[in-house]
PDB file of N, CA and C in Angstrom:
ATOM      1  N   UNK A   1     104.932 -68.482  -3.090  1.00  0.00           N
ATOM      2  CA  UNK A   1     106.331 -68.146  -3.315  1.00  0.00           C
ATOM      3  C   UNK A   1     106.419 -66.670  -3.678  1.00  0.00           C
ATOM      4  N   UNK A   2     107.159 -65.886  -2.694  1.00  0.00           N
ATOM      5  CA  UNK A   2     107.442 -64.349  -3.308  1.00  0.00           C
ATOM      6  C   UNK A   2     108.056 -64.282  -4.560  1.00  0.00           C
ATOM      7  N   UNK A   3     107.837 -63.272  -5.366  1.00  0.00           N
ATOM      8  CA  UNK A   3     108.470 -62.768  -6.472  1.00  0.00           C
ATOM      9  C   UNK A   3     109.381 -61.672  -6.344  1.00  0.00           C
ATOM     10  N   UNK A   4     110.296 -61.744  -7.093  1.00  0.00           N
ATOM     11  CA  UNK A   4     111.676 -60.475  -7.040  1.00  0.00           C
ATOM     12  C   UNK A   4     110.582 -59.205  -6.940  1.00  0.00           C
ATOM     13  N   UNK A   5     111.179 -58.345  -6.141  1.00  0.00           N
ATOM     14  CA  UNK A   5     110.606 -56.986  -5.891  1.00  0.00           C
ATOM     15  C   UNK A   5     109.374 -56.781  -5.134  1.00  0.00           C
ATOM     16  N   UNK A   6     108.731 -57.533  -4.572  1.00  0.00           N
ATOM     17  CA  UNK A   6     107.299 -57.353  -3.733  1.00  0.00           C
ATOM     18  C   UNK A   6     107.397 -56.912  -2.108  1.00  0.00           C
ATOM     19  N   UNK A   7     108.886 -56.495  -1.701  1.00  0.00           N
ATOM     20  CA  UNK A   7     108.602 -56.470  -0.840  1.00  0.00           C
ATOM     21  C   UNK A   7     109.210 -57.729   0.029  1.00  0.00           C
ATOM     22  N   UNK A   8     109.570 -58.952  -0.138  1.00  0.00           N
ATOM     23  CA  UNK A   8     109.573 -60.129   0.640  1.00  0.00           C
ATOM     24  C   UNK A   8     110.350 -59.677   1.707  1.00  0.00           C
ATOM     25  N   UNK A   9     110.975 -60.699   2.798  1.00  0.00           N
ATOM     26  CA  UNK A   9     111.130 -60.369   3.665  1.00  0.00           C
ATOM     27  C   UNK A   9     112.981 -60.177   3.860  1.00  0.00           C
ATOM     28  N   UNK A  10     113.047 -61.523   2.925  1.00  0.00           N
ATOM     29  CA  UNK A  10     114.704 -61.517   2.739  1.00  0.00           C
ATOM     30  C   UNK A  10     115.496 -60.224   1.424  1.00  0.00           C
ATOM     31  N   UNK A  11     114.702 -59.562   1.065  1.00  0.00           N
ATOM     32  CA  UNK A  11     114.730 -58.673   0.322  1.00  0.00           C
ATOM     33  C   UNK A  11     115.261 -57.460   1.138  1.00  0.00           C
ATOM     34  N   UNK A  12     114.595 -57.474   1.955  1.00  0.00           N
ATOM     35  CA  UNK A  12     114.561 -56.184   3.093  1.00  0.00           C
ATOM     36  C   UNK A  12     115.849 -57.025   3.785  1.00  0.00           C
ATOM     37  N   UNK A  13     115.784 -57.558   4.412  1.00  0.00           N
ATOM     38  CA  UNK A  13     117.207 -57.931   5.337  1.00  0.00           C
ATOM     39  C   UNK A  13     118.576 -57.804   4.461  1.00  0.00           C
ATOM     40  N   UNK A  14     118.221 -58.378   2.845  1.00  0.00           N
ATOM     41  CA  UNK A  14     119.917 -57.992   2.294  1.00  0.00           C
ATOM     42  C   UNK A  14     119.776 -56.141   1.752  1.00  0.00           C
ATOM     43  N   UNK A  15     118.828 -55.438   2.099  1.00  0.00           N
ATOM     44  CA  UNK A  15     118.699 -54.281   1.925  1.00  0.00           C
ATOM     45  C   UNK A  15     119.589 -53.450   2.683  1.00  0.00           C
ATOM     46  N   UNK A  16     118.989 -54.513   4.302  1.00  0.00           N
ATOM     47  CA  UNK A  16     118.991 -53.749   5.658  1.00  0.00           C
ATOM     48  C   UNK A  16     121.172 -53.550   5.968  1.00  0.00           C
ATOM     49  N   UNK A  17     121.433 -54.915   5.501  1.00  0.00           N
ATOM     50  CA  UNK A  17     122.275 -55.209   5.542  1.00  0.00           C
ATOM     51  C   UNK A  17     123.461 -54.694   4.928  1.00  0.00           C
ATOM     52  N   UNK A  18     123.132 -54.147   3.612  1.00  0.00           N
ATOM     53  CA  UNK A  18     124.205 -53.257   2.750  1.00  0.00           C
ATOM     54  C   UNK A  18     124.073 -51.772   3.198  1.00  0.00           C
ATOM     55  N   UNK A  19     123.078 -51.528   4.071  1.00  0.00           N
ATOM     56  CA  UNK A  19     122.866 -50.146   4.527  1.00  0.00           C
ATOM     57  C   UNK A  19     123.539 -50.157   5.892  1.00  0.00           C
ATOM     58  N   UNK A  20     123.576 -51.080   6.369  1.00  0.00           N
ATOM     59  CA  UNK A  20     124.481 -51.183   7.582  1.00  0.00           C
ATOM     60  C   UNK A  20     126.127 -51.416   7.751  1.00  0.00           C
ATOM     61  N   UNK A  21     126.130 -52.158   6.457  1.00  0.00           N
ATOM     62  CA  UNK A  21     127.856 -51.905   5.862  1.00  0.00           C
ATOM     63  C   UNK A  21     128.353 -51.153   5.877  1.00  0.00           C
ATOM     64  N   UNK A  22     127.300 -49.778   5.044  1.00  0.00           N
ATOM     65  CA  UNK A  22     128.137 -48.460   4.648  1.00  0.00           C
ATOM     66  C   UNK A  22     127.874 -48.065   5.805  1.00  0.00           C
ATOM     67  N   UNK A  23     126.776 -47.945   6.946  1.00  0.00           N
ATOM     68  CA  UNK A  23     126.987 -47.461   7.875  1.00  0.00           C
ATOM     69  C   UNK A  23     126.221 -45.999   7.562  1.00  0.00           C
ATOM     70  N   UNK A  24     125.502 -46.291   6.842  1.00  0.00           N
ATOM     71  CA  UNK A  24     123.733 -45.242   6.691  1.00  0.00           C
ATOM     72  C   UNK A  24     122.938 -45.295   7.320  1.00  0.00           C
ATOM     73  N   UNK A  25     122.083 -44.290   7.361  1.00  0.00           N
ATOM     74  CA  UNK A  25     120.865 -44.828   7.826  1.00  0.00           C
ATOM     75  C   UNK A  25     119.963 -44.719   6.832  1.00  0.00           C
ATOM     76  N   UNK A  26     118.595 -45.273   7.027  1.00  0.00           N
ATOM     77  CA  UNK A  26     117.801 -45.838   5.248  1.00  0.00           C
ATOM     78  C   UNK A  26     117.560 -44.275   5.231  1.00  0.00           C
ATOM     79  N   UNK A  27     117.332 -43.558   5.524  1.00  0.00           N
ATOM     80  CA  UNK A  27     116.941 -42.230   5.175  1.00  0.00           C
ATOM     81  C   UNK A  27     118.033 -41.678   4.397  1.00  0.00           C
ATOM     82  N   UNK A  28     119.382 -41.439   4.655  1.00  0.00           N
ATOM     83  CA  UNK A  28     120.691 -41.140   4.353  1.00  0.00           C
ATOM     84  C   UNK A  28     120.337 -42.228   2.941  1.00  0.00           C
ATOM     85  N   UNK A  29     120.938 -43.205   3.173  1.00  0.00           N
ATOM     86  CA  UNK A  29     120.634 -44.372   2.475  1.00  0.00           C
ATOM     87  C   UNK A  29     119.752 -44.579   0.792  1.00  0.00           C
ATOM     88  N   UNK A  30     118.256 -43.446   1.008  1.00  0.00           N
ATOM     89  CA  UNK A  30     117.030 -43.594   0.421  1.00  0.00           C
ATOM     90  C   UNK A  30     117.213 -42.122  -0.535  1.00  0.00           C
ATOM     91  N   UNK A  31     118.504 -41.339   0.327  1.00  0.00           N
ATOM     92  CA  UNK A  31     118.168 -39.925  -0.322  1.00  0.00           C
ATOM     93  C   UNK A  31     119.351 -40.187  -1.306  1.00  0.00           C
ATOM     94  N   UNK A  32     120.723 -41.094  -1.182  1.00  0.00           N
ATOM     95  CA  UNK A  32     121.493 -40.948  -1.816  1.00  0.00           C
ATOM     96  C   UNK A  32     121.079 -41.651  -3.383  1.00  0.00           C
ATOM     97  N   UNK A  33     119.822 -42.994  -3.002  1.00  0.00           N
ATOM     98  CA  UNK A  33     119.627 -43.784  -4.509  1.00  0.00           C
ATOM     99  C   UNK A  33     118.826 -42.944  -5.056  1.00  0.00           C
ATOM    100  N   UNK A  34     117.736 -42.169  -4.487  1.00  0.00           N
ATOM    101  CA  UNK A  34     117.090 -41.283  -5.269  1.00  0.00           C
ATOM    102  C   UNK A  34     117.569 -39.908  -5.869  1.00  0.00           C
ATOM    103  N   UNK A  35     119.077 -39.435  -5.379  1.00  0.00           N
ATOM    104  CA  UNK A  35     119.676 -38.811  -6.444  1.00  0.00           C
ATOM    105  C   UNK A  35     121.002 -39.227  -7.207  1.00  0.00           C
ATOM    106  N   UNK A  36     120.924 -40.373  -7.181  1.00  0.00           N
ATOM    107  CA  UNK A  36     121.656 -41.247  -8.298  1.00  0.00           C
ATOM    108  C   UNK A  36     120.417 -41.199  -9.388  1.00  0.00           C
ATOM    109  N   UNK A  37     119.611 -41.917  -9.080  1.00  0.00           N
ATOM    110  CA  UNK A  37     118.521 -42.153  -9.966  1.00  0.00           C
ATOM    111  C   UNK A  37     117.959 -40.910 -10.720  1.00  0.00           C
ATOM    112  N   UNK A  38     118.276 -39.566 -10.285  1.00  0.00           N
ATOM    113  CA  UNK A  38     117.801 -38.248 -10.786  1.00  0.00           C
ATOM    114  C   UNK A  38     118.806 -37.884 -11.333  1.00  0.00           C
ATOM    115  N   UNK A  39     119.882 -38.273 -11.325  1.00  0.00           N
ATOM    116  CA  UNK A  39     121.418 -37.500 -12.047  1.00  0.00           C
ATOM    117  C   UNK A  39     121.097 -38.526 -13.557  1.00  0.00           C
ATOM    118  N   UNK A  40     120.562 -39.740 -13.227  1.00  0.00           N
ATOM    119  CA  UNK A  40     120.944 -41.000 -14.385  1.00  0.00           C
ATOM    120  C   UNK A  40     120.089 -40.692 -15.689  1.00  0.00           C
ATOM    121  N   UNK A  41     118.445 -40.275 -14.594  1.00  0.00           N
ATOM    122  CA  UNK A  41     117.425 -39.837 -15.813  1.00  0.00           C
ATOM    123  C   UNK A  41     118.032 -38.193 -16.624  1.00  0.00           C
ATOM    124  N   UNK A  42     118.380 -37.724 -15.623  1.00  0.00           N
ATOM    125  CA  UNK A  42     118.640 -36.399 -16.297  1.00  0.00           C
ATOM    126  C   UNK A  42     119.721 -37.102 -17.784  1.00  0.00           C
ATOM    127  N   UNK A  43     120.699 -37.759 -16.887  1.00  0.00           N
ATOM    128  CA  UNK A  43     121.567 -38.350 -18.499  1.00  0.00           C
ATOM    129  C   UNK A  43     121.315 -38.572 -19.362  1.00  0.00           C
ATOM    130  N   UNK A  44     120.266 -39.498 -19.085  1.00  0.00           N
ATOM    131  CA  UNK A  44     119.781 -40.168 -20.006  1.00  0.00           C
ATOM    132  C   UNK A  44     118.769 -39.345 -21.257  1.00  0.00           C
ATOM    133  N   UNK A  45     117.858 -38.451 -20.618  1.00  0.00           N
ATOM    134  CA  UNK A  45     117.428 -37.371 -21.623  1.00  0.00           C
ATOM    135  C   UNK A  45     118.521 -36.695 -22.036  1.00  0.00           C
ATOM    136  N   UNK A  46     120.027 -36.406 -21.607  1.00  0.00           N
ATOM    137  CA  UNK A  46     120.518 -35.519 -22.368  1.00  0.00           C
ATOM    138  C   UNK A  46     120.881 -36.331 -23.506  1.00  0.00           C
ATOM    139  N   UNK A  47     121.649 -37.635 -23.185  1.00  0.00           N
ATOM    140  CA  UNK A  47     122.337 -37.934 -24.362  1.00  0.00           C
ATOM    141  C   UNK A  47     121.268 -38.207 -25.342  1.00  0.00           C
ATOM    142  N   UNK A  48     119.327 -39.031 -25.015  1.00  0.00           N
ATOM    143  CA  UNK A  48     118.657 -38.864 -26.038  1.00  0.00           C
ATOM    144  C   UNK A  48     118.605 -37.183 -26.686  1.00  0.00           C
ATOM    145  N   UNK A  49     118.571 -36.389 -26.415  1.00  0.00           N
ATOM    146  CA  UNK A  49     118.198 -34.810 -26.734  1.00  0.00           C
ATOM    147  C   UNK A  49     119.596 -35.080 -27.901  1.00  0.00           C
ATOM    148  N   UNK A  50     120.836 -35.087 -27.022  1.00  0.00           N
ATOM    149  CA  UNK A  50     122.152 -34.948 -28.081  1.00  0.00           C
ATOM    150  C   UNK A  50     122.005 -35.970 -29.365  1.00  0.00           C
ATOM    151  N   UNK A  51     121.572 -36.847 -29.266  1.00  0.00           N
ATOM    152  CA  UNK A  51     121.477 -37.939 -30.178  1.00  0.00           C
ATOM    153  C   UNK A  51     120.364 -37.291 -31.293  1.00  0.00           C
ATOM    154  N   UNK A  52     119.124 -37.220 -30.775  1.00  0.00           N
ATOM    155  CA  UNK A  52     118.112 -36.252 -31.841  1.00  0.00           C
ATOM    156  C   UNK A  52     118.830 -35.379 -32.410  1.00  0.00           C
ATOM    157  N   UNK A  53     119.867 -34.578 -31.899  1.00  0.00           N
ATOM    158  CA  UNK A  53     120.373 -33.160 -32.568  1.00  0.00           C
ATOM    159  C   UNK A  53     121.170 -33.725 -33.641  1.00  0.00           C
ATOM    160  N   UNK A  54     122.008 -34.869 -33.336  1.00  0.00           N
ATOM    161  CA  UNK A  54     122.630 -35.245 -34.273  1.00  0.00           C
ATOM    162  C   UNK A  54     122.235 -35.923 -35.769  1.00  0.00           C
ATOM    163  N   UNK A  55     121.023 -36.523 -35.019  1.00  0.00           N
ATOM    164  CA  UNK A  55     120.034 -37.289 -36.313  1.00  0.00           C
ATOM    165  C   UNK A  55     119.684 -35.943 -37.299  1.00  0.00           C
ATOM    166  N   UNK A  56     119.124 -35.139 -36.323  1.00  0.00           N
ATOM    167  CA  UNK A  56     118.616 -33.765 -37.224  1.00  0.00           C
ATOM    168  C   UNK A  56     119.657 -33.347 -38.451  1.00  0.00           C
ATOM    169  N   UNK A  57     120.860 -33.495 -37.921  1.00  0.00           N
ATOM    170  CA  UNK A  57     121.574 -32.731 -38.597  1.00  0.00           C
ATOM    171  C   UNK A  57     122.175 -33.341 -39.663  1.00  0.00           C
ATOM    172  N   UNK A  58     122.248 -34.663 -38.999  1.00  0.00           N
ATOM    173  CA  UNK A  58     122.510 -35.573 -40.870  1.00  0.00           C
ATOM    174  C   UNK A  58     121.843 -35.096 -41.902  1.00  0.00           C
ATOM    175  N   UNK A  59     120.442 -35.572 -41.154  1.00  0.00           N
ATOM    176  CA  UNK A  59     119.194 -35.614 -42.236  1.00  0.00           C
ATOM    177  C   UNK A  59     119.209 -33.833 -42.583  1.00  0.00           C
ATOM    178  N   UNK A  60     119.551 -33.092 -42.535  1.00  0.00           N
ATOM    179  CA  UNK A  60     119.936 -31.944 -42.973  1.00  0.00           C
ATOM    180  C   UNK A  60     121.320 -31.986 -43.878  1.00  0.00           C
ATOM    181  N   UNK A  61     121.797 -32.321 -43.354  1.00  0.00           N
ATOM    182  CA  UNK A  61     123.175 -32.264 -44.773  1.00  0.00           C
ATOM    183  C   UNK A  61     122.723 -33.334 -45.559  1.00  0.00           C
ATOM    184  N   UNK A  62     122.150 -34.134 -45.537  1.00  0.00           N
ATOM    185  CA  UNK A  62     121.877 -35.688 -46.835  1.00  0.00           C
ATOM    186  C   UNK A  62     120.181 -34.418 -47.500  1.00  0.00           C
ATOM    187  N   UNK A  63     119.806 -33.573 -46.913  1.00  0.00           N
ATOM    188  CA  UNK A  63     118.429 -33.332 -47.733  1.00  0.00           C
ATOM    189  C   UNK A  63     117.730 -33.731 -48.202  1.00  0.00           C
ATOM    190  N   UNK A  64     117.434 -34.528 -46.498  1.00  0.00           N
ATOM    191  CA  UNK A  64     116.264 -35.251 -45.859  1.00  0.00           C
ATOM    192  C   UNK A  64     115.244 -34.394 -45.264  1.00  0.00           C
ATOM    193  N   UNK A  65     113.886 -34.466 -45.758  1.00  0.00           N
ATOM    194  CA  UNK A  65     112.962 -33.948 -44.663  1.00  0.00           C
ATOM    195  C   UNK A  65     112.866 -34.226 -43.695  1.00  0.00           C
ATOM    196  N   UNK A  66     112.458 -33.627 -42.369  1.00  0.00           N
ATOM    197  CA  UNK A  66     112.285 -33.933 -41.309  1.00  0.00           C
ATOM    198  C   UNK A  66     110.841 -33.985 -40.866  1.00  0.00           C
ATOM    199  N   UNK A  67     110.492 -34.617 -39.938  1.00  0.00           N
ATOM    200  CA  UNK A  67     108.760 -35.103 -39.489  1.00  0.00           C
ATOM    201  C   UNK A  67     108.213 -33.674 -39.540  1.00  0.00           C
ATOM    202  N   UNK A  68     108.877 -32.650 -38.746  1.00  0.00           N
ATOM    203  CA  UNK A  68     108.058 -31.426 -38.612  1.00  0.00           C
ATOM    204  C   UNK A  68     108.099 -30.648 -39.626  1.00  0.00           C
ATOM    205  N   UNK A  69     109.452 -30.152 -40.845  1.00  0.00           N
ATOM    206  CA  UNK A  69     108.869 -29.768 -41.943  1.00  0.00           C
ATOM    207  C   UNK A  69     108.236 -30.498 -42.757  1.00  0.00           C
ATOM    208  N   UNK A  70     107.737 -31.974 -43.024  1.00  0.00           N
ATOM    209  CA  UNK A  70     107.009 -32.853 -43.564  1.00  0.00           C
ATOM    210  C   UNK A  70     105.338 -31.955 -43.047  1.00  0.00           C
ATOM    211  N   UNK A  71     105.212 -32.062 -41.609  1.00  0.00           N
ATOM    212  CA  UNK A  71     103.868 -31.613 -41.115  1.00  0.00           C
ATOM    213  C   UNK A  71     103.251 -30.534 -41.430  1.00  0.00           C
ATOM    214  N   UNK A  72     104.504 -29.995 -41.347  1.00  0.00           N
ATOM    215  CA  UNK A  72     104.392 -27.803 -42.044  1.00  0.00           C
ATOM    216  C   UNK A  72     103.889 -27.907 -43.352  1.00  0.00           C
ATOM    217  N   UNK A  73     104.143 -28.692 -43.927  1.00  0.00           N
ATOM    218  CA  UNK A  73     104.374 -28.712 -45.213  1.00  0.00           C
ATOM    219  C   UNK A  73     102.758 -29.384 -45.773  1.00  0.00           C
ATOM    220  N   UNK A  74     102.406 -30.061 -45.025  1.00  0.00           N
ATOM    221  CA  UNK A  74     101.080 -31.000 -45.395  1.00  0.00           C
ATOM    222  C   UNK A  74      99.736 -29.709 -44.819  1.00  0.00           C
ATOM    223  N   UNK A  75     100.282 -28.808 -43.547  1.00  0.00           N
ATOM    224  CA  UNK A  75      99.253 -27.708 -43.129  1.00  0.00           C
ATOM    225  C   UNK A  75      99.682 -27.030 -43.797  1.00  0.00           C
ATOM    226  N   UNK A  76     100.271 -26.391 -44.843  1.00  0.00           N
ATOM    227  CA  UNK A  76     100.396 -25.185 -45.730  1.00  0.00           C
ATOM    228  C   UNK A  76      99.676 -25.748 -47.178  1.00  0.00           C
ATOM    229  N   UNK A  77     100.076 -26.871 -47.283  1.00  0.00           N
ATOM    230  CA  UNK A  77      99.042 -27.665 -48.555  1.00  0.00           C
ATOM    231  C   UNK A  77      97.679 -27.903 -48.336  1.00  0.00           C
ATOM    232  N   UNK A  78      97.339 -28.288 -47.181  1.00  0.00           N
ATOM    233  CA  UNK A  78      95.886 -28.333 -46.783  1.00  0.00           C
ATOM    234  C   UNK A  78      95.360 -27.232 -46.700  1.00  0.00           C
ATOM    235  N   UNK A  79      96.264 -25.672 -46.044  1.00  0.00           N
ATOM    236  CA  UNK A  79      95.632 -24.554 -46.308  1.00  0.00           C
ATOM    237  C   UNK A  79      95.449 -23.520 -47.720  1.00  0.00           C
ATOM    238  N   UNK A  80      96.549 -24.176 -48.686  1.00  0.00           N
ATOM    239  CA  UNK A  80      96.162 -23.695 -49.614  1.00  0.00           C
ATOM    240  C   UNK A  80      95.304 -24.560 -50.893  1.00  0.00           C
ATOM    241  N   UNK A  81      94.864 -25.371 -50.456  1.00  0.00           N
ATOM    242  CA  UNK A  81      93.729 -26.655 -51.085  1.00  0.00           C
ATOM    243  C   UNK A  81      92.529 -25.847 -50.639  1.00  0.00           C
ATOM    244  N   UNK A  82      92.366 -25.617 -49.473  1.00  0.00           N
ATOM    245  CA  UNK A  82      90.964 -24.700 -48.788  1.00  0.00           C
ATOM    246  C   UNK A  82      90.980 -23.580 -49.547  1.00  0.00           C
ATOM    247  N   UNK A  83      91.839 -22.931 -49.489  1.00  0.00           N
ATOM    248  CA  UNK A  83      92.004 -21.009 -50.396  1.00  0.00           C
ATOM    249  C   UNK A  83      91.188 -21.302 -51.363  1.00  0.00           C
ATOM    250  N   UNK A  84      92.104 -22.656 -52.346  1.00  0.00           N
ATOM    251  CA  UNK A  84      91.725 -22.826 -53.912  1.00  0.00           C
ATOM    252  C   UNK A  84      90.122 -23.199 -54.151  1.00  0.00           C
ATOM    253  N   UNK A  85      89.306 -24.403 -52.700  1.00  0.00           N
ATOM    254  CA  UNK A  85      88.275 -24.046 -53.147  1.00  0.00           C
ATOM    255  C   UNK A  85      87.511 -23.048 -52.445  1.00  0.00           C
ATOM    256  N   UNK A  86      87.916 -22.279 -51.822  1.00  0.00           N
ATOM    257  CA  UNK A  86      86.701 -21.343 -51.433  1.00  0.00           C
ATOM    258  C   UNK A  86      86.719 -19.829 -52.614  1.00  0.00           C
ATOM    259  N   UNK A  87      88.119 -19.931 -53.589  1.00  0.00           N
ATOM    260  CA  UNK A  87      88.044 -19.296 -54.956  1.00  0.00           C
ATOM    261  C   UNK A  87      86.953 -20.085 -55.546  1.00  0.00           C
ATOM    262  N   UNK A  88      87.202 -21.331 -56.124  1.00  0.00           N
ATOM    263  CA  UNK A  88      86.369 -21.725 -57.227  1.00  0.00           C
ATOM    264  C   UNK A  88      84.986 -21.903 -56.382  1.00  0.00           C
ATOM    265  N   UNK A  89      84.546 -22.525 -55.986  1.00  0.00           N
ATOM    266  CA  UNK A  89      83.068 -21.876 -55.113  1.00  0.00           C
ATOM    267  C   UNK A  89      82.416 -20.300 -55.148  1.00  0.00           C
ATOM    268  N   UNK A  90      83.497 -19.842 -55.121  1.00  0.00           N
ATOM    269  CA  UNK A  90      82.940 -17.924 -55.381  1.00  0.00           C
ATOM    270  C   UNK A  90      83.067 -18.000 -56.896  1.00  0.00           C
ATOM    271  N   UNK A  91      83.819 -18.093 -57.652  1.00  0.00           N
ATOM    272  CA  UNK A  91      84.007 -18.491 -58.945  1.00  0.00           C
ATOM    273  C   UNK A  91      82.423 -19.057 -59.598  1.00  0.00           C
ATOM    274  N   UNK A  92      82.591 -20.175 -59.322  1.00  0.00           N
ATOM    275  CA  UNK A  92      81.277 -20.614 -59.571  1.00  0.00           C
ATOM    276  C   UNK A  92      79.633 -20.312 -59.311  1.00  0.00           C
ATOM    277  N   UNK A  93      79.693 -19.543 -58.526  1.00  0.00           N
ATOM    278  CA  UNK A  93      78.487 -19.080 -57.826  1.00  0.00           C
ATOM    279  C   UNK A  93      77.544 -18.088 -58.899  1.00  0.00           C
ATOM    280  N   UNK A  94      76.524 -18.089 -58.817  1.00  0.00           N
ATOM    281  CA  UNK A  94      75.401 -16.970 -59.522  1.00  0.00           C
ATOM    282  C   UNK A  94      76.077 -15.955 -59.239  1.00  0.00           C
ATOM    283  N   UNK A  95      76.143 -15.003 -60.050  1.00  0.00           N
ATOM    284  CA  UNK A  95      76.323 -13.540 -59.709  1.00  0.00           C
ATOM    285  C   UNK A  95      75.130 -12.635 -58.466  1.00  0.00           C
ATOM    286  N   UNK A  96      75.496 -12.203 -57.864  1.00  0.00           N
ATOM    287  CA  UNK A  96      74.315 -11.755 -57.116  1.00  0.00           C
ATOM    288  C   UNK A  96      73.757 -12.742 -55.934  1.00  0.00           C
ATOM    289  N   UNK A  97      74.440 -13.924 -55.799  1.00  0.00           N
ATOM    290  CA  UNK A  97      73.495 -15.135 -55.122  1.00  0.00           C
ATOM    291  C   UNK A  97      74.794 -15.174 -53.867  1.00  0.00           C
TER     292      UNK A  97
END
């Protein structure tokens, strides 16, 4: 038994068939779904992009951290944890050694 989308045979005939309605040809036909499908993704990243901007900006007026000053914030602590011991290591060391 075919499964939805493999290709079957009656798949292609109600394909063939709505392309012959409009009176396309599958090429005409193939170029118009593939820039539907490129206008939809483009949408679709914008309104995610617009939606992030908006999250950002809550969490900016409520004074909320955000993931990336959270990250900044953990590499400026980790780099000044390193500073502190490569002081006390010199600190500690023999004079002369």
């Amino acid at each position: 038994m075919d499964e939805p989308g493999n290709g079957s045979q009656p798949e292609r005939d109600v394909l063939e068939r709505i392309v012959a309605l409009l009176g396309l040809r599958v090429d005409e036909a193939r170029s118009l779904f593939d820039e539907a499908t490129t206008r939809w993704r483009g949408d679709a990243l914008r309104v995610g992009e617009g939606t992030r901007r908006r999250l950002h900006d809550v969490a900016r007026e409520l004074g909320l951290v955000t993931r990336d000053e959270w990250d900044e914030l953990e590499l400026r602590i980790a780099q000044l944890e390193h500073r502190l011991r490569l002081l006390e290591d010199s600190a500690s060391a023999p004079p002369g050694g």
